[in-house]
Structures are given as C-alpha cells and as structure tokens.
N, C-alpha and C. Protein backbone atom coordinates (compact mmCIF):
# COMPACT_ATOMS: atom_id res chain seq x y z
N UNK A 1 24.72 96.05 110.02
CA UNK A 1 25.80 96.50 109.23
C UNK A 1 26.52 95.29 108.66
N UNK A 2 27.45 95.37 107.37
CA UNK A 2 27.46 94.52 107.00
C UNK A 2 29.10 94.51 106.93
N UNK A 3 29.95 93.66 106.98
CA UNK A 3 31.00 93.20 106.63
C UNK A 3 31.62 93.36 105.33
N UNK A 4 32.87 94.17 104.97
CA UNK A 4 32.66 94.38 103.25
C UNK A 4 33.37 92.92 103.01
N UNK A 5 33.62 92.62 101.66
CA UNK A 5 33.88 91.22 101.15
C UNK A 5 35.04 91.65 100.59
N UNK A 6 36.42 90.20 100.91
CA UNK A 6 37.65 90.43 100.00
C UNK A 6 37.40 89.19 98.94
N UNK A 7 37.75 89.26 97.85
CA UNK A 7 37.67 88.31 96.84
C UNK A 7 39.54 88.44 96.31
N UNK A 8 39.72 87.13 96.37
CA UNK A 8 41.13 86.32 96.22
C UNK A 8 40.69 85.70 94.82
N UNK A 9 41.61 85.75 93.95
CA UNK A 9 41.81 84.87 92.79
C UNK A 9 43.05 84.52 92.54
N UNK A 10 43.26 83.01 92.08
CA UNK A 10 44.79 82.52 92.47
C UNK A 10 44.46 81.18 90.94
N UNK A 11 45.76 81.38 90.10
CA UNK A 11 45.88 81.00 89.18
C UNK A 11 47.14 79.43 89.37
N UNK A 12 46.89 78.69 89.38
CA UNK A 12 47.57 77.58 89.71
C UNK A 12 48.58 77.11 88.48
N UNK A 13 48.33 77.62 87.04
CA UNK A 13 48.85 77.05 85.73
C UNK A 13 49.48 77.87 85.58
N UNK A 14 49.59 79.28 85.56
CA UNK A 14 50.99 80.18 85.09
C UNK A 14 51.74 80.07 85.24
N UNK A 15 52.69 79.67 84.31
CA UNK A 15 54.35 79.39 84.85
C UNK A 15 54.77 80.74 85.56
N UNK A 16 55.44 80.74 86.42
CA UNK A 16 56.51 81.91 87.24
C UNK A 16 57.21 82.59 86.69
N UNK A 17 57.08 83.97 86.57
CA UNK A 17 58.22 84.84 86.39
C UNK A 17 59.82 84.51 85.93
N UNK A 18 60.94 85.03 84.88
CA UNK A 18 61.78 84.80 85.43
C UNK A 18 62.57 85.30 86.50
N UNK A 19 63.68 84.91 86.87
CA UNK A 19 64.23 85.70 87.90
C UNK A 19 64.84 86.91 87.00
N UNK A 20 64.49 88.47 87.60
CA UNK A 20 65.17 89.22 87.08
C UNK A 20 66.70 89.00 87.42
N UNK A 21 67.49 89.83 85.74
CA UNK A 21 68.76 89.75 85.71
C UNK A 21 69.35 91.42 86.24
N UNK A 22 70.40 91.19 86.66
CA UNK A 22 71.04 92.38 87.30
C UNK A 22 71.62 92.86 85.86
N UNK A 23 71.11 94.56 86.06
CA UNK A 23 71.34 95.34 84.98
C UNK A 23 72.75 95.79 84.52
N UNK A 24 73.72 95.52 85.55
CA UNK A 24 75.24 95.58 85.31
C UNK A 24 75.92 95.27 86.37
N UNK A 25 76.98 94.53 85.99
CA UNK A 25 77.95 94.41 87.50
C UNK A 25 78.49 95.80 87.84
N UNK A 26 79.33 95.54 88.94
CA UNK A 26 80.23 97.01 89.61
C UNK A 26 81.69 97.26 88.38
N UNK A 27 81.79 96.45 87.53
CA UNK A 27 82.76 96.52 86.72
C UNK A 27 82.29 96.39 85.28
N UNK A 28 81.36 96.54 84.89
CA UNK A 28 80.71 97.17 83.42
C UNK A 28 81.67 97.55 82.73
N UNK A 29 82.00 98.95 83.23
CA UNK A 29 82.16 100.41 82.84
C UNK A 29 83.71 99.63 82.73
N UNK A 30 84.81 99.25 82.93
CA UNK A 30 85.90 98.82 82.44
C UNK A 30 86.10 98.19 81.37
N UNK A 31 86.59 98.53 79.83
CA UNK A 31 86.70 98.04 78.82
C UNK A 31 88.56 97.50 78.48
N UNK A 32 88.67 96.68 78.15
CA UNK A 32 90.15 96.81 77.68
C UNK A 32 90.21 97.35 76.50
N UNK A 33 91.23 98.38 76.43
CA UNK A 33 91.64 98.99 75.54
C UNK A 33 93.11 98.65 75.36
N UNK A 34 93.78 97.53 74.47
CA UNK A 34 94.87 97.65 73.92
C UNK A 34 95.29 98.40 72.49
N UNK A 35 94.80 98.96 71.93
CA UNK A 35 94.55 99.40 70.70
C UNK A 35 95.60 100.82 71.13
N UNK A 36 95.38 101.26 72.11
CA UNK A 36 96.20 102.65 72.12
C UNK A 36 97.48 102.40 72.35
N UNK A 37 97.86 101.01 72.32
CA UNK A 37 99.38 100.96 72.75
C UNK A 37 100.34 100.91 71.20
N UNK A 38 99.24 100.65 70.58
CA UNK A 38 99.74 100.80 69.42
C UNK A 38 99.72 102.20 68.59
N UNK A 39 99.79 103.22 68.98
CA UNK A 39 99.86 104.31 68.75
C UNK A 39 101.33 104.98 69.33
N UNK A 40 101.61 105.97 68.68
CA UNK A 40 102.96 106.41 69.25
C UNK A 40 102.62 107.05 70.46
N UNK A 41 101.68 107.42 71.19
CA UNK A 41 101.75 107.72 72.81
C UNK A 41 102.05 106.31 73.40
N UNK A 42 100.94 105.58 73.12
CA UNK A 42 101.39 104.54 73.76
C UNK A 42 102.49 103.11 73.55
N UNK A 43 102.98 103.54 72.46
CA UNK A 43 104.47 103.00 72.21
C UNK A 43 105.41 103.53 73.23
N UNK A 44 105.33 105.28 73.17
CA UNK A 44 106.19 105.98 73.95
C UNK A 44 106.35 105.55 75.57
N UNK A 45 104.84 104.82 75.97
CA UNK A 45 104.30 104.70 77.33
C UNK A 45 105.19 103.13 77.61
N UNK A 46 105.07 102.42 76.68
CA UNK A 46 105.67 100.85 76.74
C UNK A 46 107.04 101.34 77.15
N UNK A 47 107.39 101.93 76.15
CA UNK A 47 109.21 102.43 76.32
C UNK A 47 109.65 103.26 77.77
N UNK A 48 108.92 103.97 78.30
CA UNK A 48 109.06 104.76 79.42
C UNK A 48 109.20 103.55 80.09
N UNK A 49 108.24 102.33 80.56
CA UNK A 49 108.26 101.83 81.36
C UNK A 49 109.44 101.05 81.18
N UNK A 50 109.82 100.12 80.46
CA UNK A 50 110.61 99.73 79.54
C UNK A 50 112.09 99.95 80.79
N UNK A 51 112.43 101.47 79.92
CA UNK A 51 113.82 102.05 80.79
C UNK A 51 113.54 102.32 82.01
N UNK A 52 112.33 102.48 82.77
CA UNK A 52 112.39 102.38 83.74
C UNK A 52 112.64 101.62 84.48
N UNK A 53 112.58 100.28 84.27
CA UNK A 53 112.17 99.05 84.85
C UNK A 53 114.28 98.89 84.98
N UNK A 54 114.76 99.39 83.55
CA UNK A 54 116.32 99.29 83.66
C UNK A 54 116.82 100.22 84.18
N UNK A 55 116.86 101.36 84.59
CA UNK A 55 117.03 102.37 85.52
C UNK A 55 117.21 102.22 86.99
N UNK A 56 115.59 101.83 87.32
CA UNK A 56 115.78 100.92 88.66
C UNK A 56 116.62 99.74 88.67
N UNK A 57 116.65 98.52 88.23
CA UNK A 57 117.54 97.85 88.46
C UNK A 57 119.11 97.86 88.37
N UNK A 58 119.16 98.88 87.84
CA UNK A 58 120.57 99.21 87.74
C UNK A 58 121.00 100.66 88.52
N UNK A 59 120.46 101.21 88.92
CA UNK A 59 120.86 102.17 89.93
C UNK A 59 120.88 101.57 90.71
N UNK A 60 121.62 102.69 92.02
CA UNK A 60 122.41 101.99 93.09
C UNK A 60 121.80 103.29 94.09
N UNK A 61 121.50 103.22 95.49
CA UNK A 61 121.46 104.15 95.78
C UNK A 61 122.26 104.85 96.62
N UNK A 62 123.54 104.14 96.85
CA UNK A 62 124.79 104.81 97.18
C UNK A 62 125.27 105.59 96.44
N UNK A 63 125.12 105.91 95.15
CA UNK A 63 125.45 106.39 94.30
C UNK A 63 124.34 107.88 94.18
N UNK A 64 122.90 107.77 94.18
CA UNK A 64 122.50 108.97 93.91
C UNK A 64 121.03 107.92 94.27
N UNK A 65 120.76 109.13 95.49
CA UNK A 65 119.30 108.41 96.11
C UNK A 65 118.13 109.25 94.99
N UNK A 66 118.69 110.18 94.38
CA UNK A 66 117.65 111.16 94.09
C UNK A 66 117.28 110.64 92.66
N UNK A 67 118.30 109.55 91.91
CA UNK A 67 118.08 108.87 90.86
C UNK A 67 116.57 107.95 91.14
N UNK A 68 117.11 107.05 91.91
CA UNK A 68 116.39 106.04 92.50
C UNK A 68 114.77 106.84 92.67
N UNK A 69 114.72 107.47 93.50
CA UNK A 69 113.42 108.27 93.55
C UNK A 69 112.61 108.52 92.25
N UNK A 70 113.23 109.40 91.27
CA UNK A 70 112.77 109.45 90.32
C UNK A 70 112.73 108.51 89.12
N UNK A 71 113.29 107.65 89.37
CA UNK A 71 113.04 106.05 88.59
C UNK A 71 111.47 106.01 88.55
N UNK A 72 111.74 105.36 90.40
CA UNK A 72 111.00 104.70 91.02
C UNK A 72 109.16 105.63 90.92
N UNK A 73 108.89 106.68 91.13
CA UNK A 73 108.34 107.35 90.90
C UNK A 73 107.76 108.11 89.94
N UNK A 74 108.44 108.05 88.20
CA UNK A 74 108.15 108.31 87.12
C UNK A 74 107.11 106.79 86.60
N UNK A 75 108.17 105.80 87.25
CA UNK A 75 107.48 104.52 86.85
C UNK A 75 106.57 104.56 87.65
N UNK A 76 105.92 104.43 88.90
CA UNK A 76 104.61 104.11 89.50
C UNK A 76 103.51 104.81 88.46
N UNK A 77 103.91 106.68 88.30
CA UNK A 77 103.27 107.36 87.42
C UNK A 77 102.87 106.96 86.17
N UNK A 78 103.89 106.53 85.47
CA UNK A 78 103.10 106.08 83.64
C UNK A 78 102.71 104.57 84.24
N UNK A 79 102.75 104.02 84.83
CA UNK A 79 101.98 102.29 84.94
C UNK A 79 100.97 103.42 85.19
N UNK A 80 100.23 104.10 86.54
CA UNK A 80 99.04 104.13 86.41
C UNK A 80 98.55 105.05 85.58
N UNK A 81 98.89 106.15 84.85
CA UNK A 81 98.64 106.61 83.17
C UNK A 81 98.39 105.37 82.59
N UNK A 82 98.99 104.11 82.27
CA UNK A 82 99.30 103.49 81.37
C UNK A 82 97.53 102.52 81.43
N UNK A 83 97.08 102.25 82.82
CA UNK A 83 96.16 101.70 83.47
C UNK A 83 94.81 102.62 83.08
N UNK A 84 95.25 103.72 83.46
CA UNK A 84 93.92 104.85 82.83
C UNK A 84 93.96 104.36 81.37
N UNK A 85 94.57 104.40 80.67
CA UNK A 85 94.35 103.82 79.22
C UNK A 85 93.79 102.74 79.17
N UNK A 86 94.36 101.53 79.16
CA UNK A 86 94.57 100.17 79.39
C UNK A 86 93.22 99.79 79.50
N UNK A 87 92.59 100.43 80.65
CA UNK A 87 91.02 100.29 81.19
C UNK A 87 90.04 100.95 81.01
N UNK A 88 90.61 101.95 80.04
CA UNK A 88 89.50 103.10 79.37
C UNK A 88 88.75 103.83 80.50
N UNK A 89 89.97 104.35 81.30
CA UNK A 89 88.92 104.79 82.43
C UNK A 89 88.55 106.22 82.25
N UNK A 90 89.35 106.86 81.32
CA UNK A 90 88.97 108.22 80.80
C UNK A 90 87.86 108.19 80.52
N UNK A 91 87.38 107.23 79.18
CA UNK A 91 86.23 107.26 78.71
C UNK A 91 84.77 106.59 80.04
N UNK A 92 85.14 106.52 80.78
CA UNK A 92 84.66 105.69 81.70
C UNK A 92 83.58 106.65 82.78
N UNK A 93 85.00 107.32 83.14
CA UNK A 93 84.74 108.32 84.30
C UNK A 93 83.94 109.86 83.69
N UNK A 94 82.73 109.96 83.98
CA UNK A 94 82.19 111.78 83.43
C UNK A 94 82.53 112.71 84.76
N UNK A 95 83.88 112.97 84.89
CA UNK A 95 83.90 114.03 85.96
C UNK A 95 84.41 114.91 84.85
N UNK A 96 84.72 116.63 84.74
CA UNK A 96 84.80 117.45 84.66
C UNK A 96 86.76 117.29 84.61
N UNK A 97 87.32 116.51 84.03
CA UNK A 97 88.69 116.28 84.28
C UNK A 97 89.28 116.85 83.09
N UNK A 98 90.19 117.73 82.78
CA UNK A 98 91.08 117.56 81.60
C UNK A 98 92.28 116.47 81.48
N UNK A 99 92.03 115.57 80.61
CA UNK A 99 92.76 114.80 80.80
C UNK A 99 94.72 115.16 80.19
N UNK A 100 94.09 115.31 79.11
CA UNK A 100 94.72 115.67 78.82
C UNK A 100 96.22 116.92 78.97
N UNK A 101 95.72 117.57 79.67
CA UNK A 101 96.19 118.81 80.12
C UNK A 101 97.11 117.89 81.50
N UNK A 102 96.34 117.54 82.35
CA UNK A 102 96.67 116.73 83.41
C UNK A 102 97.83 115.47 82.97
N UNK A 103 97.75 114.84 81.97
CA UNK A 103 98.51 113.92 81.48
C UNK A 103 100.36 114.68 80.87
N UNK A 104 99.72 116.17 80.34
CA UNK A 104 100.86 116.58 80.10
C UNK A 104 101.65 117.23 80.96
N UNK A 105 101.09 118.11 82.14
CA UNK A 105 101.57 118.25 83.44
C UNK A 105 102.40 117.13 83.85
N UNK A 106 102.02 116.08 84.14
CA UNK A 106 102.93 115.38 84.67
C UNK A 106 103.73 114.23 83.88
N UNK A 107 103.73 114.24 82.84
CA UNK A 107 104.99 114.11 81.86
C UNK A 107 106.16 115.31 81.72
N UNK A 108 105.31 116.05 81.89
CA UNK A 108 106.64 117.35 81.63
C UNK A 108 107.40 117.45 83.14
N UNK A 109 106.99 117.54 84.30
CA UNK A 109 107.42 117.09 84.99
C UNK A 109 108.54 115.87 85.29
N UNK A 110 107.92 114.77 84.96
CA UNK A 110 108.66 113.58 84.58
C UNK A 110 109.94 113.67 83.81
N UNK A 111 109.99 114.43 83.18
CA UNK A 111 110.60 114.74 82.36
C UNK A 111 112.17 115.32 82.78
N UNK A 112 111.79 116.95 83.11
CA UNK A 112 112.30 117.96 83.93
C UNK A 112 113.46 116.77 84.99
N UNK A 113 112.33 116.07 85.65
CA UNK A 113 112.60 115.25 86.86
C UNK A 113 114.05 114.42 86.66
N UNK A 114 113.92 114.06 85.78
CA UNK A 114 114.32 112.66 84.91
C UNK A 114 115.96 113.29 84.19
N UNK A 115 115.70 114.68 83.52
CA UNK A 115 117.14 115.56 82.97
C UNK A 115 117.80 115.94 84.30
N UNK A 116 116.78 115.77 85.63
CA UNK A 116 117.67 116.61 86.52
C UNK A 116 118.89 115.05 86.97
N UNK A 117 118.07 114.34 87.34
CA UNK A 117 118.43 112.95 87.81
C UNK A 117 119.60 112.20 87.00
N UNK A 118 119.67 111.92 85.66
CA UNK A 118 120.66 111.66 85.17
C UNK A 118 121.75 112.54 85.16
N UNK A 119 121.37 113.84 85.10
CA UNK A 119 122.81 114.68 84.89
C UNK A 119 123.09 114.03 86.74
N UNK A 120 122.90 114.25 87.10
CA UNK A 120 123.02 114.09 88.99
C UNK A 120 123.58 112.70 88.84
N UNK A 121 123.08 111.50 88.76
CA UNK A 121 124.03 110.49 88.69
C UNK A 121 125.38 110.26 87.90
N UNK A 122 125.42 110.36 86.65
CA UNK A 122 126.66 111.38 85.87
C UNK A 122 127.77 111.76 86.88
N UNK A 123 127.30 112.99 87.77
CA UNK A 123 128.18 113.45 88.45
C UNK A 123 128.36 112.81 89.46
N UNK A 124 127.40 111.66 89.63
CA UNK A 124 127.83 111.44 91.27
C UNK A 124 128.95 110.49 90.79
N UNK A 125 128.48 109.21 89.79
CA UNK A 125 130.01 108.38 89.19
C UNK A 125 131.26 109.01 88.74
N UNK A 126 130.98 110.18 88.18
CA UNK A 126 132.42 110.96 87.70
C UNK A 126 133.65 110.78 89.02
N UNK A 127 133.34 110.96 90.42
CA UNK A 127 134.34 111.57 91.23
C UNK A 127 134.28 109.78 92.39
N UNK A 128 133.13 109.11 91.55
CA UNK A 128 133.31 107.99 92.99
C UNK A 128 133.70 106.49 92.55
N UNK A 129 134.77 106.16 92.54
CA UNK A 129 134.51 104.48 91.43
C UNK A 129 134.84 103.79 92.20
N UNK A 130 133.81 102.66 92.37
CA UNK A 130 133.32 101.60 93.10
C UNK A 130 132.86 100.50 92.86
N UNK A 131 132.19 99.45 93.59
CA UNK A 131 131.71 98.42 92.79
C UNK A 131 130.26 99.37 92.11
N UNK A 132 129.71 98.42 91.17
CA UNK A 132 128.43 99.40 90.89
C UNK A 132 128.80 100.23 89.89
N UNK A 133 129.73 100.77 89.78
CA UNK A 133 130.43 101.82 88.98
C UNK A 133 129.72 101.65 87.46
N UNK A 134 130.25 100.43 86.65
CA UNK A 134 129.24 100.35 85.60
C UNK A 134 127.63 100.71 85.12
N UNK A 135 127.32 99.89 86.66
CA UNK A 135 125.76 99.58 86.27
C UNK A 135 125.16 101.11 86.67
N UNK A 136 125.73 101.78 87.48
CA UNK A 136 125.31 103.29 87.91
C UNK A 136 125.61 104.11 86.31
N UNK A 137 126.80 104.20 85.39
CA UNK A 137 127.20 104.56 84.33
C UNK A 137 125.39 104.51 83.45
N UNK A 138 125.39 103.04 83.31
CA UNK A 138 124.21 102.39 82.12
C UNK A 138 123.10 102.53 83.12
N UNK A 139 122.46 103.10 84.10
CA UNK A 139 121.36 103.30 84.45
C UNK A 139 121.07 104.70 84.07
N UNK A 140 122.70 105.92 84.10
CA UNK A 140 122.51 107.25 84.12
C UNK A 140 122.16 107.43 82.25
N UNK A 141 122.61 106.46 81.76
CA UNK A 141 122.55 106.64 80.09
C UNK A 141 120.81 105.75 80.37
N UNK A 142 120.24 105.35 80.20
CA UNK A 142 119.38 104.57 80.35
C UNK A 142 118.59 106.01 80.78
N UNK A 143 118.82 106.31 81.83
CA UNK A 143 118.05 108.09 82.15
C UNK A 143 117.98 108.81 81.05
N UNK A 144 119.31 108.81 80.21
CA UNK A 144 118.99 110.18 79.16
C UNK A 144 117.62 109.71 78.42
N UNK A 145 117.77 108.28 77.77
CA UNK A 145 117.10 107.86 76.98
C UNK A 145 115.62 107.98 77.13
N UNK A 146 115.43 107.93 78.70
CA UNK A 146 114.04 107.60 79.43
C UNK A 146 113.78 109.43 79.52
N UNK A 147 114.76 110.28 79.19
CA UNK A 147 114.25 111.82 79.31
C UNK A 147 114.01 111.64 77.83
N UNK A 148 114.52 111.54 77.06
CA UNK A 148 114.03 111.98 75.89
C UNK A 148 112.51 111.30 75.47
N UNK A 149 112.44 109.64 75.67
CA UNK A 149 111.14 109.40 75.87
C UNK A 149 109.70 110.07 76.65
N UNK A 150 110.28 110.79 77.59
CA UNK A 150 109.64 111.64 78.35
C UNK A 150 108.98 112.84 77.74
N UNK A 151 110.65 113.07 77.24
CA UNK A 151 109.88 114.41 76.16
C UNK A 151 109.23 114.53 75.31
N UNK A 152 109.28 113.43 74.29
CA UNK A 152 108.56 112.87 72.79
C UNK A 152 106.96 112.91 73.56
N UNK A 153 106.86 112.05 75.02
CA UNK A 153 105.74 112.00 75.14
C UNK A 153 105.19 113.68 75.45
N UNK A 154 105.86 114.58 76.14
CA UNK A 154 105.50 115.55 76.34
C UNK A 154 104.87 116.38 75.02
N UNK A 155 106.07 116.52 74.36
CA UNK A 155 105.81 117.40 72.84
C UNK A 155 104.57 116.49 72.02
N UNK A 156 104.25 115.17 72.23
CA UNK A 156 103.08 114.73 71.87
C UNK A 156 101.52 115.41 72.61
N UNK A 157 101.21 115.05 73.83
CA UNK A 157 100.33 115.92 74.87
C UNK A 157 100.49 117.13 74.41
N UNK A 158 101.47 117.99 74.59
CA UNK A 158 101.08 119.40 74.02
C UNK A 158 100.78 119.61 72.62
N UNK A 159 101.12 119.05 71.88
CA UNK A 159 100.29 119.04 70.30
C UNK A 159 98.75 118.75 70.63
N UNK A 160 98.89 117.57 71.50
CA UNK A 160 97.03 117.19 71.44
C UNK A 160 96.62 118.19 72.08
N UNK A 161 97.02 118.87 73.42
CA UNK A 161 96.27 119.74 74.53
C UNK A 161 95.82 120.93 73.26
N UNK A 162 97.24 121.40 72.55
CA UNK A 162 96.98 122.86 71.37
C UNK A 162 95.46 122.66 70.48
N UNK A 163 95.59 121.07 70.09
CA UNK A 163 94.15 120.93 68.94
C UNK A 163 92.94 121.38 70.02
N UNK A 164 92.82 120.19 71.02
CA UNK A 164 91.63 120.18 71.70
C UNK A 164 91.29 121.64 72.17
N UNK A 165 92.56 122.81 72.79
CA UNK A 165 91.95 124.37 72.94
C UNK A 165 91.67 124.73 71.64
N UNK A 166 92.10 124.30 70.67
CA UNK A 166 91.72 125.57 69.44
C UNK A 166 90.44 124.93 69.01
N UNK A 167 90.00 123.83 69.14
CA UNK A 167 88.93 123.22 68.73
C UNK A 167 87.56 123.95 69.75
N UNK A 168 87.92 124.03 70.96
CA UNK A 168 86.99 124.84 71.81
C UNK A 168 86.60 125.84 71.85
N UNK A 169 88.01 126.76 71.00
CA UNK A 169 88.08 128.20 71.01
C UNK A 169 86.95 128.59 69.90
C-alpha cells in the first residue's frame, strides 16, 4: 500500500499582502452637524440654553427650590436635544423613534414647567425681601423669557409633527 503524496509550493518573490484596513471605527456614524443651529429651532435651542445658564445663576434657592429644579433640568434637557442634533444622532440611530413627536413632548412640558416656575418665584419675592432680592427678581423675568422661548420652540415641533402626520396620512 502506498502512502498518498502532499505537494507544497511556496513562492519566495511575491510581495505580501497589505494589512487589511478596519472598515469603520466605533464612532463613524457621528457627523457634526452645525448647520441646524442656524435655523430658527436651533437658534431657539442656543437661546433656551442661553437663559438658562442666567436663570440658574441667578436664582437662589431660598427663594424658590422649585425654580432652581426647573432651570436646572430644562437645561440638562435641551443640551442633550441640542447634542442629538449637534451629532446627528437622529439621522444616525434606525430605531423606530418619533423624533419629533418626542422632541415636542418635552418642550411643551418644559415649557408648562418653566410658566409654572416663574409665576412661583414672582410670588415667592413679592412677600420676602432679602439679600438676593434682585437677582431672584431678574432670574424670575429671565424665566418668562426662557417660557416664551420654550413655546416658540413648541409651536415650531408642532407645525413640523402636523406636516410629517399629514404627509403619512
């Protein structure tokens, strides 16, 4: 019986392969998008943050903790709205999300939040004068301003949410 035979052939002159390149990093899919800030949502979004940033620093929370909260908390909210933009993560992400719809939910909220909070600081300076007294005054006006920004952004989202259903319908 016989032994079967392996035959080896080995080429000594071919240059080598290159090294394959990796088909995308873990951060591809992140684009900067500044372009939308220049749009009146995201004008509106600069400005939210804007008075927010003066809201907080000028509220007091001896004066009205429930201000402070909703400062503090409208602002965490549009920075990371502002970041979903910013990074195009809408366009980014294919889950099943309305964004839109979702974006106006919690602006209108914000909003709501924001008319309740200034009238509330308002009243809390009316009956208490103290040090702070001013800057509690110009944080609660600084609120109206940051509600009405709120709202512009709202009544914007619901114009877009109305196209995008009638466009589906």
């Amino acid at each position: 019986m016989m032994a079967p035979e392996t035959v080896v052939t080995v080429e000594h002159n071919k240059p080598a392969a290159p090294p394959q390149q990796q088909q995308g990093g873990a951060l591809d899919w992140i684009k900067i998008n500044t372009d939308y800030f220049k749009t009146p949502p995201g004008i509106l979004k600069v400005i939210e943050l804007v008075l927010g940033i003066l809201c907080m620093a000028l509220s007091s929370p001896w004066y009205s903790t429930w201000f402070v909260f909703v400062a503090v908390t409208c602002f965490i909210t549009t920075l990371l709205w502002s970041f979903v933009y910013f990074l195009s993560i809408r366009e980014a992400l294919k889950i099943p999300i309305n964004w839109v719809l979702s974006e106006l939910i919690s602006t209108g909220v914000q909003t709501l939040f924001y008319l309740i909070a200034f009238i509330v600081l308002f009243a809390a300076t009316a009956n208490y004068y103290a040090s702070g007294y001013g800057a509690n005054v110009a944080a609660a006006v600084f609120g109206l301003f940051n509600t009405v920004a709120y709202g512009a952004s709202s009544f914007l989202l619901f114009k877009e949410h109305k196209s995008t259903v009638s466009v589906a319908a």
